[in-house]
Structure formats: C-alpha cells, structure tokens
PDB file of N, CA and C in Angstrom:
ATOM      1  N   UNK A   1       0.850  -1.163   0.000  1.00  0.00           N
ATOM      2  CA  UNK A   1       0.000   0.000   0.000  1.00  0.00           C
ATOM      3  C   UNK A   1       0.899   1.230   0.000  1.00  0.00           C
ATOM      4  N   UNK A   2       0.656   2.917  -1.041  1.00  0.00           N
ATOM      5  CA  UNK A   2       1.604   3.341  -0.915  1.00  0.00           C
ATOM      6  C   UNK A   2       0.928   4.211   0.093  1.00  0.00           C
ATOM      7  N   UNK A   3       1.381   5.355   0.836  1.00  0.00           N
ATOM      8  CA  UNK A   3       1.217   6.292   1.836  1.00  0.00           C
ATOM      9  C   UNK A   3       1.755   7.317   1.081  1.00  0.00           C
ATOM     10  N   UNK A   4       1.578   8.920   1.244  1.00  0.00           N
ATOM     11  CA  UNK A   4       2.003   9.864   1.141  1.00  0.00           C
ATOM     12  C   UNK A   4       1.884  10.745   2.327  1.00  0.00           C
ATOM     13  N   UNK A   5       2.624  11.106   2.869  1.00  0.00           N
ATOM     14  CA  UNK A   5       3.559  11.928   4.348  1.00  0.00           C
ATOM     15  C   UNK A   5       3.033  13.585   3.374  1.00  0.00           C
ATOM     16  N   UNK A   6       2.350  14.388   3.528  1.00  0.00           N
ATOM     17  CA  UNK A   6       2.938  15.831   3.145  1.00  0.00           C
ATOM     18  C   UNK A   6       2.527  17.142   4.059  1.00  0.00           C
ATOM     19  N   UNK A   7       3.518  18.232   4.349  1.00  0.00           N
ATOM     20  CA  UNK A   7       3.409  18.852   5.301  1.00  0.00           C
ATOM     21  C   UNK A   7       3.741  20.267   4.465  1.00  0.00           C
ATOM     22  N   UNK A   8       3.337  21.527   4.670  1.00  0.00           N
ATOM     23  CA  UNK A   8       3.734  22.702   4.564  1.00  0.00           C
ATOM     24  C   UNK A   8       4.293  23.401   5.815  1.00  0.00           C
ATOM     25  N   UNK A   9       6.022  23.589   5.393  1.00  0.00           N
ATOM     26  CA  UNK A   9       6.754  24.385   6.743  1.00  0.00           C
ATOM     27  C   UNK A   9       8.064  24.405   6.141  1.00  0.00           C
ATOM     28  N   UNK A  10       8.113  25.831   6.443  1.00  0.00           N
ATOM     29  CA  UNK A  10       8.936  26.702   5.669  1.00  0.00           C
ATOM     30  C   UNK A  10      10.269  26.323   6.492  1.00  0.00           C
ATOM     31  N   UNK A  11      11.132  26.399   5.667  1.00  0.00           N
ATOM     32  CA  UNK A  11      12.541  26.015   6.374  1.00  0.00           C
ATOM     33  C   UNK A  11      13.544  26.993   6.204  1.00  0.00           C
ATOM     34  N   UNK A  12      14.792  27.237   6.450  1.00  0.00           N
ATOM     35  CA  UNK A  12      15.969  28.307   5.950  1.00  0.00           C
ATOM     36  C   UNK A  12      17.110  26.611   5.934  1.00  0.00           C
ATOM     37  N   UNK A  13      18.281  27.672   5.000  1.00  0.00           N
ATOM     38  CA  UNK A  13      19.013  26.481   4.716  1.00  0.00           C
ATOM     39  C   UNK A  13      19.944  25.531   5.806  1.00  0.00           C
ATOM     40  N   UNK A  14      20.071  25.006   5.749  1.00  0.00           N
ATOM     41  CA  UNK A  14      20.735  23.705   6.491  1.00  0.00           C
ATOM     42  C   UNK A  14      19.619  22.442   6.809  1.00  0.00           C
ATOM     43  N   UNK A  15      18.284  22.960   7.045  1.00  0.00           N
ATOM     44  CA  UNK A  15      16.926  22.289   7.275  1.00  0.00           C
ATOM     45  C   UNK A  15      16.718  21.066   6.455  1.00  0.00           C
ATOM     46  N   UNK A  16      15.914  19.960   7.042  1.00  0.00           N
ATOM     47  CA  UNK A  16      15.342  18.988   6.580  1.00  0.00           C
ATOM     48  C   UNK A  16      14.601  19.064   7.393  1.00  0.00           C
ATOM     49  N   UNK A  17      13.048  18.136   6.932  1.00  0.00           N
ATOM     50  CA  UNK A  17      12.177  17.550   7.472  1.00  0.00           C
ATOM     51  C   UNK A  17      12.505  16.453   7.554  1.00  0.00           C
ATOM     52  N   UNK A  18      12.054  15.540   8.257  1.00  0.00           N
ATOM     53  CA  UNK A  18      12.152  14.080   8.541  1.00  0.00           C
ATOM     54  C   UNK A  18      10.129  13.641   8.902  1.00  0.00           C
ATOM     55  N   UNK A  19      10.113  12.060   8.706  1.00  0.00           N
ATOM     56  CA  UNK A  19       9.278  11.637   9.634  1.00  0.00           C
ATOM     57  C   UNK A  19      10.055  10.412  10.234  1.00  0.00           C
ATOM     58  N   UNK A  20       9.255  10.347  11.581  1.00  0.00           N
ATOM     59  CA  UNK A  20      10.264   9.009  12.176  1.00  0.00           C
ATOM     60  C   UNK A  20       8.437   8.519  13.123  1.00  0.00           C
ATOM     61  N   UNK A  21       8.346   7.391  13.420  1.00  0.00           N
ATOM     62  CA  UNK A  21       7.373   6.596  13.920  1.00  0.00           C
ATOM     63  C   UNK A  21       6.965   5.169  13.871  1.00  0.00           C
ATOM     64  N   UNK A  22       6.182   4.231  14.237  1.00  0.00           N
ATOM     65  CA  UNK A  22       6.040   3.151  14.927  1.00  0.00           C
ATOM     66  C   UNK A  22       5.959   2.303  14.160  1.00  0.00           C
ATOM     67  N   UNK A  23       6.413   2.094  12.983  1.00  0.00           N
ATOM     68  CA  UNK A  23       6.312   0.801  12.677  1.00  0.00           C
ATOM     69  C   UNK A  23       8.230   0.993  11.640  1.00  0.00           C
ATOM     70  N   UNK A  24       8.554  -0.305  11.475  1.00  0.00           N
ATOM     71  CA  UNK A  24      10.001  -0.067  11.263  1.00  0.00           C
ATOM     72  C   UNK A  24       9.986   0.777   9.984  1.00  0.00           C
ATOM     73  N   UNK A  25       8.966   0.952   8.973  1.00  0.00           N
ATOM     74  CA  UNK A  25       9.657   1.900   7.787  1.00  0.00           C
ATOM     75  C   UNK A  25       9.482   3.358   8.201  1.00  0.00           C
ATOM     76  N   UNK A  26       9.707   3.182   9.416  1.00  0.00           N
ATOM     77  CA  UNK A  26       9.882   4.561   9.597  1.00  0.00           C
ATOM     78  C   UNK A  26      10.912   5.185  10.876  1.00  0.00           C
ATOM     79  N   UNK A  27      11.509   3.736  11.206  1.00  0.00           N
ATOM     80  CA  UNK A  27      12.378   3.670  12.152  1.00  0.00           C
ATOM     81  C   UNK A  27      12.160   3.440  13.735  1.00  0.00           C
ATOM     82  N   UNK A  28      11.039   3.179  13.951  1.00  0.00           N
ATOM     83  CA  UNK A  28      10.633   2.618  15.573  1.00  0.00           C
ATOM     84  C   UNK A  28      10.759   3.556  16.139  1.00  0.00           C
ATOM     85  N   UNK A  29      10.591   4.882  15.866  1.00  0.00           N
ATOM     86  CA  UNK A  29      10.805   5.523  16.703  1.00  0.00           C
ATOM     87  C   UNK A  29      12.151   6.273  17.200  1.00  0.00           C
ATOM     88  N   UNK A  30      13.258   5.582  16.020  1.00  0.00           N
ATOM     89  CA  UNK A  30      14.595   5.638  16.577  1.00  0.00           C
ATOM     90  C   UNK A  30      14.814   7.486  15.449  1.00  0.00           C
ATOM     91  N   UNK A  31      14.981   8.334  15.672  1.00  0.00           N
ATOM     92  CA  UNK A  31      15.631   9.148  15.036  1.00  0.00           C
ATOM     93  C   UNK A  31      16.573   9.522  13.870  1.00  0.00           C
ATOM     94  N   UNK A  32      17.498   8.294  14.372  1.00  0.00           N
ATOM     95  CA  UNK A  32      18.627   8.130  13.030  1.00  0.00           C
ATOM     96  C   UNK A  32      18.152   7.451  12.057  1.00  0.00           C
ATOM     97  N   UNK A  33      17.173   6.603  12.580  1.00  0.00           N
ATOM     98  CA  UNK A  33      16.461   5.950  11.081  1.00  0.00           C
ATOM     99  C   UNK A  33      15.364   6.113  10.616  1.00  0.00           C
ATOM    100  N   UNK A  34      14.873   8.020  11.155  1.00  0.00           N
ATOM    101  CA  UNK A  34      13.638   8.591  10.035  1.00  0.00           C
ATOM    102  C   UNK A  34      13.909   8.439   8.713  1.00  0.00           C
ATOM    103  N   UNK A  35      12.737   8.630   8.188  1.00  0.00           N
ATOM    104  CA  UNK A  35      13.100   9.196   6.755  1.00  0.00           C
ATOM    105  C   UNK A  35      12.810  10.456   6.769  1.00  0.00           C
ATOM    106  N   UNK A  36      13.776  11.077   5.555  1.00  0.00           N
ATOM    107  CA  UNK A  36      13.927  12.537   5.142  1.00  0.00           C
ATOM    108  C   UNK A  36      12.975  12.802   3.827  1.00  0.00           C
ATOM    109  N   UNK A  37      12.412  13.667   4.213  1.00  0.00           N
ATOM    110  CA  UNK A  37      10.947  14.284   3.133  1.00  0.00           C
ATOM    111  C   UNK A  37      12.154  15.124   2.174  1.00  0.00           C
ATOM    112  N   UNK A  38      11.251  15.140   0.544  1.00  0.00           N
ATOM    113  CA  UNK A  38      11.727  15.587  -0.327  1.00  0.00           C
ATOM    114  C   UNK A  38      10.912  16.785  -0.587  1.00  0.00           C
ATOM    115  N   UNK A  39      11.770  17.973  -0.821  1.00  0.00           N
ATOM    116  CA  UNK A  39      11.231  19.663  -0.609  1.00  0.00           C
ATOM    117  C   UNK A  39      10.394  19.531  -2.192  1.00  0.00           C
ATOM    118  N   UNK A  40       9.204  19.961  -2.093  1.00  0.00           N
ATOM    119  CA  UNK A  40       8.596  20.089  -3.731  1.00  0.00           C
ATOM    120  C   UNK A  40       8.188  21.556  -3.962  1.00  0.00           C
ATOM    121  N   UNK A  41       8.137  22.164  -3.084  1.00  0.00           N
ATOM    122  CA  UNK A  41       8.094  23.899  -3.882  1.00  0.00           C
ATOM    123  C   UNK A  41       7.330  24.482  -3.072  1.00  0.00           C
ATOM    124  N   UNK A  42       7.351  25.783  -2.467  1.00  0.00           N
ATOM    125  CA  UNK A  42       6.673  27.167  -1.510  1.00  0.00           C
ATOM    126  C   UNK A  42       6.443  25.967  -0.542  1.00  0.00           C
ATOM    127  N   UNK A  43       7.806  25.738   0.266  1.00  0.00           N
ATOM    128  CA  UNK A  43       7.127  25.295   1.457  1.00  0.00           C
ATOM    129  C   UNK A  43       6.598  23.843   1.726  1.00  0.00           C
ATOM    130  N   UNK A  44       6.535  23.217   0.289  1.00  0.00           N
ATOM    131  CA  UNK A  44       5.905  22.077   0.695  1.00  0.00           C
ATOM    132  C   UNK A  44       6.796  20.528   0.729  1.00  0.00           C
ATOM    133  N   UNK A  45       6.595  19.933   1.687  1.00  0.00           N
ATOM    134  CA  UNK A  45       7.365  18.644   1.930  1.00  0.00           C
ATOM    135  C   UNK A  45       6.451  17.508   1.436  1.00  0.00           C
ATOM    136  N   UNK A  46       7.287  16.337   0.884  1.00  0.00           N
ATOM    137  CA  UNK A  46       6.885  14.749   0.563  1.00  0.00           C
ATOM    138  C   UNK A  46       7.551  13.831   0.821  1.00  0.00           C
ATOM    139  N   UNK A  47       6.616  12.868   1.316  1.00  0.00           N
ATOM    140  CA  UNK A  47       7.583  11.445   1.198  1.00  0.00           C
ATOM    141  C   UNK A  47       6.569  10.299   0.925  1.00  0.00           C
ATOM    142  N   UNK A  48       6.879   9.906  -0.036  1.00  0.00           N
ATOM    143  CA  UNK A  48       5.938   8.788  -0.719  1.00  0.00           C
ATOM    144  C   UNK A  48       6.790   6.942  -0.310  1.00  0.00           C
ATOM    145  N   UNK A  49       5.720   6.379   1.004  1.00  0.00           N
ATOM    146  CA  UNK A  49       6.614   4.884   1.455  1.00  0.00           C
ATOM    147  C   UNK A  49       5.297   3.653   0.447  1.00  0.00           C
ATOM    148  N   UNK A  50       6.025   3.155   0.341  1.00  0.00           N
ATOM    149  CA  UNK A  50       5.076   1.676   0.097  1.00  0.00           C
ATOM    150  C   UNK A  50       5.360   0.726   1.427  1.00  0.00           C
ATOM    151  N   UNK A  51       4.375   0.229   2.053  1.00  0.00           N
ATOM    152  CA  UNK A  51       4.187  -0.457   3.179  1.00  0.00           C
ATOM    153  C   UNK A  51       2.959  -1.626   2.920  1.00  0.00           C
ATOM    154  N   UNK A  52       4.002  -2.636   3.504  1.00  0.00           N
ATOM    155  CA  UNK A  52       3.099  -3.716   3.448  1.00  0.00           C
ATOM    156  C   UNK A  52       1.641  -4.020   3.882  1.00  0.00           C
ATOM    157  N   UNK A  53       0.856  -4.656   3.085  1.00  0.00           N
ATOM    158  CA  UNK A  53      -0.130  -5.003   3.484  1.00  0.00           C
ATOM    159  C   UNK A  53      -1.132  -4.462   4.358  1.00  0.00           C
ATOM    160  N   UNK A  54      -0.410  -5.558   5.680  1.00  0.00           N
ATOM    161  CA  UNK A  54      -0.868  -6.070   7.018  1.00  0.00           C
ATOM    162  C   UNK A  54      -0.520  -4.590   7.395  1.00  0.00           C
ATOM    163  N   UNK A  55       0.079  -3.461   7.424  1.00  0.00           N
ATOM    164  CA  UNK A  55      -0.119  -2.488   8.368  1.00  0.00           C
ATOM    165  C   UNK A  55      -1.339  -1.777   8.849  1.00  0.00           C
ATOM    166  N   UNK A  56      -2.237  -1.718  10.039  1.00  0.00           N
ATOM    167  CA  UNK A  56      -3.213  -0.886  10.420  1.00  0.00           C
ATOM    168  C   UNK A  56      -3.194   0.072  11.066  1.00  0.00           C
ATOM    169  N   UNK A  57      -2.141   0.368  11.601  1.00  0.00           N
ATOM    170  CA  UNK A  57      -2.160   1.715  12.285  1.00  0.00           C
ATOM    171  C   UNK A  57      -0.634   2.012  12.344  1.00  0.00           C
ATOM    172  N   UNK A  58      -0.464   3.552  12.000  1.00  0.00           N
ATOM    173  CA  UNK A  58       0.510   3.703  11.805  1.00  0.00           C
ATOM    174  C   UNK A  58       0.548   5.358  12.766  1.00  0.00           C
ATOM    175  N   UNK A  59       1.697   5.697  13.366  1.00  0.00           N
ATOM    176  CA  UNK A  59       1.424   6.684  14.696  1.00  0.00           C
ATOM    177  C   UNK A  59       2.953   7.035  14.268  1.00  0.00           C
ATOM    178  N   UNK A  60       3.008   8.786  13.847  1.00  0.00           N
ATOM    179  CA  UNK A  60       4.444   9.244  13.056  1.00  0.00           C
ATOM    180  C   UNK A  60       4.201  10.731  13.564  1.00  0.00           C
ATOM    181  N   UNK A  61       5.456  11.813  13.693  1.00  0.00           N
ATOM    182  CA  UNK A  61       5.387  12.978  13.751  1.00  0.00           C
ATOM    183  C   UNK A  61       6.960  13.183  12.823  1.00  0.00           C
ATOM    184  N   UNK A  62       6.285  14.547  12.559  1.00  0.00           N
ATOM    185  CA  UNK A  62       7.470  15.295  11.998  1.00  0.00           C
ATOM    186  C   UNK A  62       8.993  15.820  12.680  1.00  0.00           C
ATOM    187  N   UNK A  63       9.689  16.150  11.973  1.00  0.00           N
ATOM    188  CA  UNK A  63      10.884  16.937  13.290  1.00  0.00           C
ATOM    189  C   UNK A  63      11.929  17.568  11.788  1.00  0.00           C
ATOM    190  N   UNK A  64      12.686  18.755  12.356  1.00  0.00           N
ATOM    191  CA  UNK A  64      13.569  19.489  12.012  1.00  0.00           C
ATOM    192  C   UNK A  64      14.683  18.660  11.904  1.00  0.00           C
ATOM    193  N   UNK A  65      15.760  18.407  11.115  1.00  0.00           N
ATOM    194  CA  UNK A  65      17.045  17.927  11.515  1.00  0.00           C
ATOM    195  C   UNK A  65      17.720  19.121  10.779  1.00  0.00           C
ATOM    196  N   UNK A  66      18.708  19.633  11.350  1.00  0.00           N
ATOM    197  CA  UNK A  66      19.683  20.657  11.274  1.00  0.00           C
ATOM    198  C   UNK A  66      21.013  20.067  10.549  1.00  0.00           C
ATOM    199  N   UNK A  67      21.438  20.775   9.898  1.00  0.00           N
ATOM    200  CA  UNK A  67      22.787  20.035   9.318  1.00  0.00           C
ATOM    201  C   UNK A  67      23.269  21.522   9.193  1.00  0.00           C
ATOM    202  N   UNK A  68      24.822  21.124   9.816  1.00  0.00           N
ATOM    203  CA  UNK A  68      25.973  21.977   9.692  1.00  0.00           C
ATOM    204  C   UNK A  68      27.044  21.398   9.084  1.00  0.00           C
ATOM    205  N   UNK A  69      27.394  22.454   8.245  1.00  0.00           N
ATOM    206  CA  UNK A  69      29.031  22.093   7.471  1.00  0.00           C
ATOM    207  C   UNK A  69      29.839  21.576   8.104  1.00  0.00           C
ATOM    208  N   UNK A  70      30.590  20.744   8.594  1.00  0.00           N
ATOM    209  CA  UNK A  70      31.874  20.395   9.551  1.00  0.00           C
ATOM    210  C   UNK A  70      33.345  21.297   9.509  1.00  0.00           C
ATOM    211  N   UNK A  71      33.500  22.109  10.740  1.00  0.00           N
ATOM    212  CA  UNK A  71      34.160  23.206  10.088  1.00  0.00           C
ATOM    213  C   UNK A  71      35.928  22.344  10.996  1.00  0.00           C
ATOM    214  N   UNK A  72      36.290  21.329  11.185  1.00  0.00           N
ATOM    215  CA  UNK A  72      36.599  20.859  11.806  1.00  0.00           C
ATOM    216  C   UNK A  72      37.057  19.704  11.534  1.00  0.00           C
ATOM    217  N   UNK A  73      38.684  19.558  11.754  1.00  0.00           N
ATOM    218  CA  UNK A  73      38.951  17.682  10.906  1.00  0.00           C
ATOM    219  C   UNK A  73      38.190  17.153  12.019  1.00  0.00           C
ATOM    220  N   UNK A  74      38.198  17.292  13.319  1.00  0.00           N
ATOM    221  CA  UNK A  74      37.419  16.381  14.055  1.00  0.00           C
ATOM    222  C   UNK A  74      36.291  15.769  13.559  1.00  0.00           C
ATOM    223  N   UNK A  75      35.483  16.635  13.415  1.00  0.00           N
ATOM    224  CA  UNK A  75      33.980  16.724  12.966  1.00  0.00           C
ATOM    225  C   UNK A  75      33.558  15.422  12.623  1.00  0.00           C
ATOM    226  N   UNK A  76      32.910  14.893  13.451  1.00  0.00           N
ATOM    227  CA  UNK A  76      32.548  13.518  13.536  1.00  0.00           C
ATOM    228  C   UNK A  76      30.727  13.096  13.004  1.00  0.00           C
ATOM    229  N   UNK A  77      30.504  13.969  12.495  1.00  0.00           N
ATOM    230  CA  UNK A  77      28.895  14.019  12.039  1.00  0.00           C
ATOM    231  C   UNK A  77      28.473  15.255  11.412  1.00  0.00           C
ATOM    232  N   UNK A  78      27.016  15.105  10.654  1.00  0.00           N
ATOM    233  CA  UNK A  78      26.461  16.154  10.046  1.00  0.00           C
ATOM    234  C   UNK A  78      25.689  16.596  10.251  1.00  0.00           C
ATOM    235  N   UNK A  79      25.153  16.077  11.499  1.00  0.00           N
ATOM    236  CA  UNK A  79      23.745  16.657  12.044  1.00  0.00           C
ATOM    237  C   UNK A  79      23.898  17.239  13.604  1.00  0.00           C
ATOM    238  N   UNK A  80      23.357  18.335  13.912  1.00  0.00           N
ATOM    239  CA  UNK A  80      23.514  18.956  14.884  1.00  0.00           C
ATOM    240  C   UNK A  80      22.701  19.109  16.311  1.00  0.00           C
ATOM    241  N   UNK A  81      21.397  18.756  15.629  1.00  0.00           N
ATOM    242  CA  UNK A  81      20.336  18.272  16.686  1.00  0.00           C
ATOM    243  C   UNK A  81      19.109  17.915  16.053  1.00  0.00           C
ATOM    244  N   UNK A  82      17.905  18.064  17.192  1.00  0.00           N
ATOM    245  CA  UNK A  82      16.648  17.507  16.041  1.00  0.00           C
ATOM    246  C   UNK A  82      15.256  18.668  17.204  1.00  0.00           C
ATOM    247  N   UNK A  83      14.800  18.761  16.484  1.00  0.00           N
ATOM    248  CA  UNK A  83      13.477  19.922  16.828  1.00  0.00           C
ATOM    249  C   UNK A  83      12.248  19.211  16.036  1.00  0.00           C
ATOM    250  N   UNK A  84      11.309  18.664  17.795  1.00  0.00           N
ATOM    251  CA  UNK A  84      10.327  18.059  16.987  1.00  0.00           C
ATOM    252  C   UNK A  84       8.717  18.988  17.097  1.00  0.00           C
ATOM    253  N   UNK A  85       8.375  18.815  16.044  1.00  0.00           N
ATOM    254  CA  UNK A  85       7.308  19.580  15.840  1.00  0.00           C
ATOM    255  C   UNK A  85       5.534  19.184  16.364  1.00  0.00           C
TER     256      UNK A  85
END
C-alpha cells in the first residue's frame, strides 16, 4: 500500500524535514532511522513509502534535523540536533 507523508513548513538552509514513527519503515521511533521528506516547492514537503499489506495503524510525527558544514577535521557528524514539531 503506498502512503504519502505531506506537510507545509517553511525552512531556511541547512533544514530537513524528517518523519520518524512506529512501525520499522519509519524507524521505531529511533531518530537516526527517520526518513527525510523531499522539498517540492513554496514550502511544501513529501515522502511517498510503500508499506506492506498487514499495516493498520501507523502513529508518526514530523521533526527538524539541522545540518551543519563540519568546520573541523574532528567533525565527527552532520547533524547537529533535532526539533520536533
């Protein structure tokens, strides 16, 4: 079955949307394994999943993920925090 995720919210650059929620194609809940919505124009976000079957209830929110340049050989990642909506 496919699903379509779509949200209007304006971002500035470094921004992504994500969704992350309860069933695994969307990561259990775990953060690092949302998926990231694709920007389609004034504002508006998508993410189109195909999910099996048997799913009946499905329980998801949105969130901000921030990405900064690594200004730093250290720099051990690309994401800076997460702001959930």
């Amino acid at each position: 079955m496919k699903v379509v995720f779509r949200i209007h919210y304006n971002t500035v650059w470094g921004q992504k949307l994500c969704v992350v929620g309860s069933i695994p194609q969307l990561g259990n809940w775990e953060s690092v394994l949302a998926k990231e919505m694709r920007y389609v124009a004034d504002g508006e976000w998508a993410l189109e999943l195909d999910l099996p079957e048997n799913v009946e209830q499905i329980a998801y929110r949105y969130f901000v993920r921030m990405y900064r340049p690594c200004t730093s050989l250290r720099c051990a990642g690309n994401y800076a925090g997460y702001l959930w909506s």
